[in-house]
C-alpha atoms as a PDB file:
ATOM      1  CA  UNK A   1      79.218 124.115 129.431  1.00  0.00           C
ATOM      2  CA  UNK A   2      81.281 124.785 126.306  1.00  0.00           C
ATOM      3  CA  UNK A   3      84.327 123.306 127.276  1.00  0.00           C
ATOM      4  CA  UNK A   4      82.449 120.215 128.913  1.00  0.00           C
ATOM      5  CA  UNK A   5      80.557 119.772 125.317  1.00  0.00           C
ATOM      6  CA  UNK A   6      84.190 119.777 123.463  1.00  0.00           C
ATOM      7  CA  UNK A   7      84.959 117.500 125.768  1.00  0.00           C
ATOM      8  CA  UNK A   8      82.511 114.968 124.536  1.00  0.00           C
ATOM      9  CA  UNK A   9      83.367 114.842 121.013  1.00  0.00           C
ATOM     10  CA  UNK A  10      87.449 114.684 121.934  1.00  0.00           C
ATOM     11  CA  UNK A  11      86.965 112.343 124.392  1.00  0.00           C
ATOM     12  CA  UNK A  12      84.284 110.248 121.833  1.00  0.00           C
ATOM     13  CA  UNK A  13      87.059 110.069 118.917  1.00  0.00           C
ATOM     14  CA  UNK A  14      89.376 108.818 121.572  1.00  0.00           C
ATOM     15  CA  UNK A  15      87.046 105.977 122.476  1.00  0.00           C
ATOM     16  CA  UNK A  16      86.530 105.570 118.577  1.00  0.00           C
ATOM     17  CA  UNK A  17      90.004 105.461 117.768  1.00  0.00           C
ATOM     18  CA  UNK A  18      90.954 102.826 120.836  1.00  0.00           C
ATOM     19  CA  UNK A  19      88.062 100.363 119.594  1.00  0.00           C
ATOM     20  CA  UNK A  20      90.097  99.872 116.132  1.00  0.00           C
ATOM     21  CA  UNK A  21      93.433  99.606 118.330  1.00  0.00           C
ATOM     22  CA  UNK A  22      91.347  96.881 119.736  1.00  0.00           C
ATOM     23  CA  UNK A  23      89.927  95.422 116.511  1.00  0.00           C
ATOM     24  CA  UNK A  24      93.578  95.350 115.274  1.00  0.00           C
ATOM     25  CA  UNK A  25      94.664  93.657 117.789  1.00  0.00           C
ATOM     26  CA  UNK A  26      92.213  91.236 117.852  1.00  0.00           C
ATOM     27  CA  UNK A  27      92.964  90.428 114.002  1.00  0.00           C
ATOM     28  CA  UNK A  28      96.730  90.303 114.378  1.00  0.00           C
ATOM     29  CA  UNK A  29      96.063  87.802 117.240  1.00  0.00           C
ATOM     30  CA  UNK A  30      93.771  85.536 115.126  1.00  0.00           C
ATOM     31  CA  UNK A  31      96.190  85.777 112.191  1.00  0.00           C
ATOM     32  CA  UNK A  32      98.991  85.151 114.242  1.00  0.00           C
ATOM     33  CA  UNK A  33      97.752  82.390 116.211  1.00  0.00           C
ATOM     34  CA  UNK A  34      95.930  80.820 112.982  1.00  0.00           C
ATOM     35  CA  UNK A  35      93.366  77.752 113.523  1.00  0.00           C
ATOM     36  CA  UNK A  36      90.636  78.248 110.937  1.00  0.00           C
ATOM     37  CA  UNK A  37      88.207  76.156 112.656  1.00  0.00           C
ATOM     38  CA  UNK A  38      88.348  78.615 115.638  1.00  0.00           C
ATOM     39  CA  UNK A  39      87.497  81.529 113.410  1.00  0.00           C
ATOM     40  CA  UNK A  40      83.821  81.499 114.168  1.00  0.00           C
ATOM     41  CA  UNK A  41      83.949  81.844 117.405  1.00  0.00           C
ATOM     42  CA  UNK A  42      86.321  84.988 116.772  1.00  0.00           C
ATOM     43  CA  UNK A  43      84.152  86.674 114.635  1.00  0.00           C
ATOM     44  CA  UNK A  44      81.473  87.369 117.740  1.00  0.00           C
ATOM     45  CA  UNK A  45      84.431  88.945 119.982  1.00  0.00           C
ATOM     46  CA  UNK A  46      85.437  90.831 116.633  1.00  0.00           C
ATOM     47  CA  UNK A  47      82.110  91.815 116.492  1.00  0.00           C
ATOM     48  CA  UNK A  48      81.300  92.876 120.121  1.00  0.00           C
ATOM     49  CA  UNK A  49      84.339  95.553 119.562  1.00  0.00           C
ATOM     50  CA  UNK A  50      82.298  96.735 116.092  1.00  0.00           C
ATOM     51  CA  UNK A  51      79.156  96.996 117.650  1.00  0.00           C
ATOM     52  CA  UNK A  52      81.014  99.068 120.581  1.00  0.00           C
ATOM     53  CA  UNK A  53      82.350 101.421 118.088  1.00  0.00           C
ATOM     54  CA  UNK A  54      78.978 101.848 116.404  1.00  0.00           C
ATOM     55  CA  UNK A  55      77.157 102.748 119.526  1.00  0.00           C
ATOM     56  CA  UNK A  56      80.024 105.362 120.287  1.00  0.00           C
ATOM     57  CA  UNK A  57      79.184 106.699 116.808  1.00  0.00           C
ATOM     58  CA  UNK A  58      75.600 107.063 117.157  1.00  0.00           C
ATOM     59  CA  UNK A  59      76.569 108.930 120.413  1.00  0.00           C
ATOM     60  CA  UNK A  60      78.429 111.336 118.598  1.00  0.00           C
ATOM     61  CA  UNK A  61      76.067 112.040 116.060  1.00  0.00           C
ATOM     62  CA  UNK A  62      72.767 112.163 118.780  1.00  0.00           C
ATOM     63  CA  UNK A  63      74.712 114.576 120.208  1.00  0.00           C
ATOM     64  CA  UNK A  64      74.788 117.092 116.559  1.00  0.00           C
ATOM     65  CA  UNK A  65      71.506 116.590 116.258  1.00  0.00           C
ATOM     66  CA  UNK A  66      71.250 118.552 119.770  1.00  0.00           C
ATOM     67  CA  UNK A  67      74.045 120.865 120.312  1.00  0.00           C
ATOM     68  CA  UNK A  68      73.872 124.580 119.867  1.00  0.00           C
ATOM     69  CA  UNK A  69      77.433 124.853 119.408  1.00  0.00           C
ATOM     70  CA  UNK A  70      80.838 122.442 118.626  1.00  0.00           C
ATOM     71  CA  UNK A  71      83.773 122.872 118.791  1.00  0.00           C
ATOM     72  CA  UNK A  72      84.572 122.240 115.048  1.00  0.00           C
ATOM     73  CA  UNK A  73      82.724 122.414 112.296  1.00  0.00           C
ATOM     74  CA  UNK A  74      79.566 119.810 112.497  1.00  0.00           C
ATOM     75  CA  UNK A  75      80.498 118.162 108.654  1.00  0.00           C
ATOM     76  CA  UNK A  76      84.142 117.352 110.274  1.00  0.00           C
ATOM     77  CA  UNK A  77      82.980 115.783 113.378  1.00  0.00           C
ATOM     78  CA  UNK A  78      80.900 113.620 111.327  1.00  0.00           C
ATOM     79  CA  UNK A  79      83.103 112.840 108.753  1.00  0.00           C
ATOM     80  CA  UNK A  80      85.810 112.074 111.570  1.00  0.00           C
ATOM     81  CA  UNK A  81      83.678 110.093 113.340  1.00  0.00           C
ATOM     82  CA  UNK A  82      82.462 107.885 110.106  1.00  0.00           C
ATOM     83  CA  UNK A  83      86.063 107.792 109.465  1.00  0.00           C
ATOM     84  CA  UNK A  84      86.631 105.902 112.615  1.00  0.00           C
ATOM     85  CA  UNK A  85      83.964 103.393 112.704  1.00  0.00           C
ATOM     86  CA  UNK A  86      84.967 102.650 108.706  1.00  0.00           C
ATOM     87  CA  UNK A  87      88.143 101.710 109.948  1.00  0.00           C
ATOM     88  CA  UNK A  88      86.562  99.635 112.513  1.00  0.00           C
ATOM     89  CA  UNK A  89      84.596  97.996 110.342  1.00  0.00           C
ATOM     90  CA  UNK A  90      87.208  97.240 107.834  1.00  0.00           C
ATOM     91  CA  UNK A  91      89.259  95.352 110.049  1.00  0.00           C
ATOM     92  CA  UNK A  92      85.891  93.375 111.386  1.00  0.00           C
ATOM     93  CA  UNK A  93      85.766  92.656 107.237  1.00  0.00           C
ATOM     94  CA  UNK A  94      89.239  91.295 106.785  1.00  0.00           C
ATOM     95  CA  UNK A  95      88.262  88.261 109.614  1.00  0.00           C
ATOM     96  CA  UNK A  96      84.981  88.234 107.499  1.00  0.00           C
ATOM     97  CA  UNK A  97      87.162  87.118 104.322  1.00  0.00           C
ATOM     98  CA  UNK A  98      89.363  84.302 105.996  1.00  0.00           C
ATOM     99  CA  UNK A  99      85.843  83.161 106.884  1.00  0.00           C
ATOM    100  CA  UNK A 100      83.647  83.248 104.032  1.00  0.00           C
ATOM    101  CA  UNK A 101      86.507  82.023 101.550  1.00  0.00           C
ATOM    102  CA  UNK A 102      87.411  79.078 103.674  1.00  0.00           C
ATOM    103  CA  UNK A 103      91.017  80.363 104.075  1.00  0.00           C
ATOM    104  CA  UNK A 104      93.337  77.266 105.519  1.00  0.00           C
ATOM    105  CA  UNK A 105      96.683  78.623 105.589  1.00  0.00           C
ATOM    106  CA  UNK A 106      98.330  81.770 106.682  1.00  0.00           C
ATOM    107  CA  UNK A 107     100.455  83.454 104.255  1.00  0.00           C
ATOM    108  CA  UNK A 108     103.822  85.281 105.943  1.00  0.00           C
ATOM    109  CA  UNK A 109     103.136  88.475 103.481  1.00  0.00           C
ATOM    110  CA  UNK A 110      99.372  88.099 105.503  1.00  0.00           C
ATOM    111  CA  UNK A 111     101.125  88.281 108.883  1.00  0.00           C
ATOM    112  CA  UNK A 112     103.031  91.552 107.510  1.00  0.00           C
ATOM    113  CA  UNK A 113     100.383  93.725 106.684  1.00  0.00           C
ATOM    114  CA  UNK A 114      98.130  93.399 109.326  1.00  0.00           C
ATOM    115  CA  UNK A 115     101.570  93.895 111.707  1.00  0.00           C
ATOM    116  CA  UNK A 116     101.257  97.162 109.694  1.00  0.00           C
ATOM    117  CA  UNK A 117      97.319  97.597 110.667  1.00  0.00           C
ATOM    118  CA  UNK A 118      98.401  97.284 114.548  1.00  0.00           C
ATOM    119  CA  UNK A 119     101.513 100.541 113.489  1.00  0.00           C
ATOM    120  CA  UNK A 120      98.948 102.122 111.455  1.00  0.00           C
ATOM    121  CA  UNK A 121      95.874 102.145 113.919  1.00  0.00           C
ATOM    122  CA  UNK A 122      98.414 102.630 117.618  1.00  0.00           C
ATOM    123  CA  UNK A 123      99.774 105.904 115.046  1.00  0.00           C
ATOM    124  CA  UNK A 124      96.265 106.995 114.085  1.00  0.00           C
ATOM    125  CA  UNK A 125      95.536 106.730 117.612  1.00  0.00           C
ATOM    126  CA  UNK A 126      98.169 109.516 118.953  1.00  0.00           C
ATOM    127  CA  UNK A 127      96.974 111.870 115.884  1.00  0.00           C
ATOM    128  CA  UNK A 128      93.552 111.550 117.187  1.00  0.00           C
ATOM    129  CA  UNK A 129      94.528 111.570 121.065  1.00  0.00           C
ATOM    130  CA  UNK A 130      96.632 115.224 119.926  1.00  0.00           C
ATOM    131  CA  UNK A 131      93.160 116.865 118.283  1.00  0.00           C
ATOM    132  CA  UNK A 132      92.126 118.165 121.767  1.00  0.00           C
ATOM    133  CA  UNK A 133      94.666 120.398 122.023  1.00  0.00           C
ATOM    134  CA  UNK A 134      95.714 121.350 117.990  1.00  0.00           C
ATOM    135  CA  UNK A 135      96.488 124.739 118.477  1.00  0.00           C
ATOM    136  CA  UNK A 136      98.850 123.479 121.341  1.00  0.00           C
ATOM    137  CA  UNK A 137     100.275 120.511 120.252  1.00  0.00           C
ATOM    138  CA  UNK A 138     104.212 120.622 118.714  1.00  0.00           C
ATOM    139  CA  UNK A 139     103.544 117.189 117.909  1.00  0.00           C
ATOM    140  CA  UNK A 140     100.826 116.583 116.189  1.00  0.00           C
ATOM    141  CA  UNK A 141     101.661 117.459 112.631  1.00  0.00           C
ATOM    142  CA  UNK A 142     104.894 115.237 113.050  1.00  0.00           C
ATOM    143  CA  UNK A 143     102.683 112.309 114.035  1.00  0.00           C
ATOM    144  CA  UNK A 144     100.635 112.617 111.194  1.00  0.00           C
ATOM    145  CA  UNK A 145     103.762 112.445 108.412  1.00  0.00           C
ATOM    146  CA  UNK A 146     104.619 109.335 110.833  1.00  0.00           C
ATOM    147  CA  UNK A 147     101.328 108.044 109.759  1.00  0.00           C
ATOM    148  CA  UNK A 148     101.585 108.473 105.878  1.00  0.00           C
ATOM    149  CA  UNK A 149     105.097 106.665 106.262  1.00  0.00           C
ATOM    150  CA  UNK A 150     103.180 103.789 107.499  1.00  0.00           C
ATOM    151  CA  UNK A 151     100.994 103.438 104.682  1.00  0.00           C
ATOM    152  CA  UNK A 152     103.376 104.165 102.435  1.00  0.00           C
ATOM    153  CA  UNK A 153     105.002 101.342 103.812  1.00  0.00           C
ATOM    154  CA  UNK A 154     101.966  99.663 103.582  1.00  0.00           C
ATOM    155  CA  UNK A 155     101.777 100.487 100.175  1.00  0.00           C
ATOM    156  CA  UNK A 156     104.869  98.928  99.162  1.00  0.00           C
ATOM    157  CA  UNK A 157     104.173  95.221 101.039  1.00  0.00           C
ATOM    158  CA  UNK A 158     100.844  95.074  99.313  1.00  0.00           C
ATOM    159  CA  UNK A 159     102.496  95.441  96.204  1.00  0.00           C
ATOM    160  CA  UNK A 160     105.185  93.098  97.112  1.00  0.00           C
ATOM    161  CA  UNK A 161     102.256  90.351  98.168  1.00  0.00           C
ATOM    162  CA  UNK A 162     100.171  90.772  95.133  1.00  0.00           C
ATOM    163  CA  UNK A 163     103.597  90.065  92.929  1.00  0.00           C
ATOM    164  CA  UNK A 164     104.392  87.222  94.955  1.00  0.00           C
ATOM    165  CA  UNK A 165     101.146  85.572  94.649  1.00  0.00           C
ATOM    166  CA  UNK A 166      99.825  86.241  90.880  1.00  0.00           C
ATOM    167  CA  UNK A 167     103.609  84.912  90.423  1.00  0.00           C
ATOM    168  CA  UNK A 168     104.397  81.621  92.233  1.00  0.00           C
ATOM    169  CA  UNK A 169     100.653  80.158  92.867  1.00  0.00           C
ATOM    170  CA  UNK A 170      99.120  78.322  90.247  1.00  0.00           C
ATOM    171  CA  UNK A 171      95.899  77.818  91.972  1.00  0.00           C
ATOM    172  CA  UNK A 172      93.480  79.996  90.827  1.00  0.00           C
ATOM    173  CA  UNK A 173      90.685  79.656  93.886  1.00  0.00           C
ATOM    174  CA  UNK A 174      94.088  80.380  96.194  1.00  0.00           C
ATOM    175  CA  UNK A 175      94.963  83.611  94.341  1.00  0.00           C
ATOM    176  CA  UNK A 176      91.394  84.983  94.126  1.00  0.00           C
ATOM    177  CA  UNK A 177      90.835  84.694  97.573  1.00  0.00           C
ATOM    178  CA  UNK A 178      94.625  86.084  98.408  1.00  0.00           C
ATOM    179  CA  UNK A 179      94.111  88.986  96.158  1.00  0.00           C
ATOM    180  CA  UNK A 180      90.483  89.608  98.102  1.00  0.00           C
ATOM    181  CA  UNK A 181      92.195  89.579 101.200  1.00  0.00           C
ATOM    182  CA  UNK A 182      95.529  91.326 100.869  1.00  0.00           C
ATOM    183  CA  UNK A 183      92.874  94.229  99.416  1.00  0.00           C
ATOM    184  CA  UNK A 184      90.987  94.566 102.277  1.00  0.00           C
ATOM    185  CA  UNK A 185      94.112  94.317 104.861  1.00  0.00           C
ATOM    186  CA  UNK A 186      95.678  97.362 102.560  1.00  0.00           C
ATOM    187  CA  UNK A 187      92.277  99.048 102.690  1.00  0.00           C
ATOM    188  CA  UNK A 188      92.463  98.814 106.882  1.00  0.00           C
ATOM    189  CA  UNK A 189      95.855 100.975 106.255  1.00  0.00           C
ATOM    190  CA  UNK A 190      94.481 103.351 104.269  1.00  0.00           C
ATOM    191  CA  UNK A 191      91.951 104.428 106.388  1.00  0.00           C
ATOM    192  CA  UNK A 192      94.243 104.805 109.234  1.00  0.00           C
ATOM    193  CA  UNK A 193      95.551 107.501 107.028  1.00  0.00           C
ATOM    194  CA  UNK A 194      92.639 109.224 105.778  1.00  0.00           C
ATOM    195  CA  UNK A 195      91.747 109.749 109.956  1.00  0.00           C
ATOM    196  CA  UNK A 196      94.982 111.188 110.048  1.00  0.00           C
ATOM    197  CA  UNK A 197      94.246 113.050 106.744  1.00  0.00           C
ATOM    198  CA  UNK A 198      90.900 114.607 108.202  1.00  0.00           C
ATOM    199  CA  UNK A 199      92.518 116.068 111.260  1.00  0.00           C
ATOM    200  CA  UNK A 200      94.978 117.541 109.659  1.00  0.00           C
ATOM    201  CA  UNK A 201      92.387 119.001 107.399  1.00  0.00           C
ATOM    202  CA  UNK A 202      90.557 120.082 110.607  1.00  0.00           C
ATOM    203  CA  UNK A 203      93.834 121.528 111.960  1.00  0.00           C
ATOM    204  CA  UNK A 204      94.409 123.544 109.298  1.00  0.00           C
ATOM    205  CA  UNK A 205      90.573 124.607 109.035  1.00  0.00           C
ATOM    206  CA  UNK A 206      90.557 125.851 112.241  1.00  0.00           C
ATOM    207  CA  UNK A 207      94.218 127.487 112.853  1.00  0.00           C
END
């Protein structure tokens, strides 16, 4: 019964993880493929993936409120799990902002960073897909200094975009929505590391 309930939660932050692969690839379509009169339309697809990911989180945390024992501690697999549908839910909010700020044009720095969400979230996804087996896995801590490359990366466009914009546009309703959005495409990033950042915290809980 043990190994079947460790199971669940593994196999749950797997699911988790795949719906913001999804969500990221979803985005990185719509950005790609820009028509912002089609972006309605998007954001109930966007959101059908979202709501999936919620109702995998409530699963995991209906199943705390019952289990005798799991097989971490029950504050990580709740913070992991939260983790995961933040993520989720950040990328669902960067489609939100080319929406609600009437966005017209794609910028190429744009098309960058959320080519760095798809890295960031297929990366986060093999750190998560390794937890099963941490005290196993000769991979798992490499894949996780893979991941903070990545944002560092990240890092660095963001920067690169914010220059770029607060220097050569002299529109001032075009850089505050810019500067909104770059944020929350950096913030997508982030979190792709602090998933990666909690499981290595749980690895090193737990070795």
């Amino acid at each position: 019964m043990a190994r079947k309930n460790d199971a669940f939660y593994f196999d749950a932050f797997c699911a988790c993880a795949d719906y913001s692969c999804q969500a990221a690839q979803l985005l990185s379509k719509i950005m790609h493929e820009f028509d912002p009169d089609a972006i309605e339309e998007k954001i109930e697809e966007m959101h059908a993936i979202e709501q999936a990911a919620d109702e995998k989180k409530h699963e995991i945390q209906d199943a705390l409120t019952t289990a005798f024992v799991t097989p971490i501690e029950r504050e990580d697999i709740a913070e992991l799990s939260d983790y995961l549908d933040t993520l989720t839910d950040r990328i669902e909010g960067v489609l939100h902002r080319l929406y609600f700020d009437n966005i017209r044009e794609m910028r190429p720095d744009a098309l960058k960073m959320v080519e760095m969400i798809v890295r960031g979230c297929d990366a986060m996804r093999e750190v998560v897909g390794e937890l099963a087996q941490f005290k196993k896995s000769k991979t798992l801590r490499q894949r996780v200094v893979e991941l903070n490359s990545i944002e560092e990366e990240a890092d660095a466009l963001y920067m690169r975009a914010m220059r770029e914009l607060h220097t050569t546009c002299t529109d001032p309703i075009v850089i505050f929505t810019w500067h909104e959005t770059y944020s929350f495409l950096e913030y997508c990033v982030d979190y792709c590391e602090h998933v990666a950042d909690k499981i290595d915290d749980i690895v090193m809980k737990n070795s």
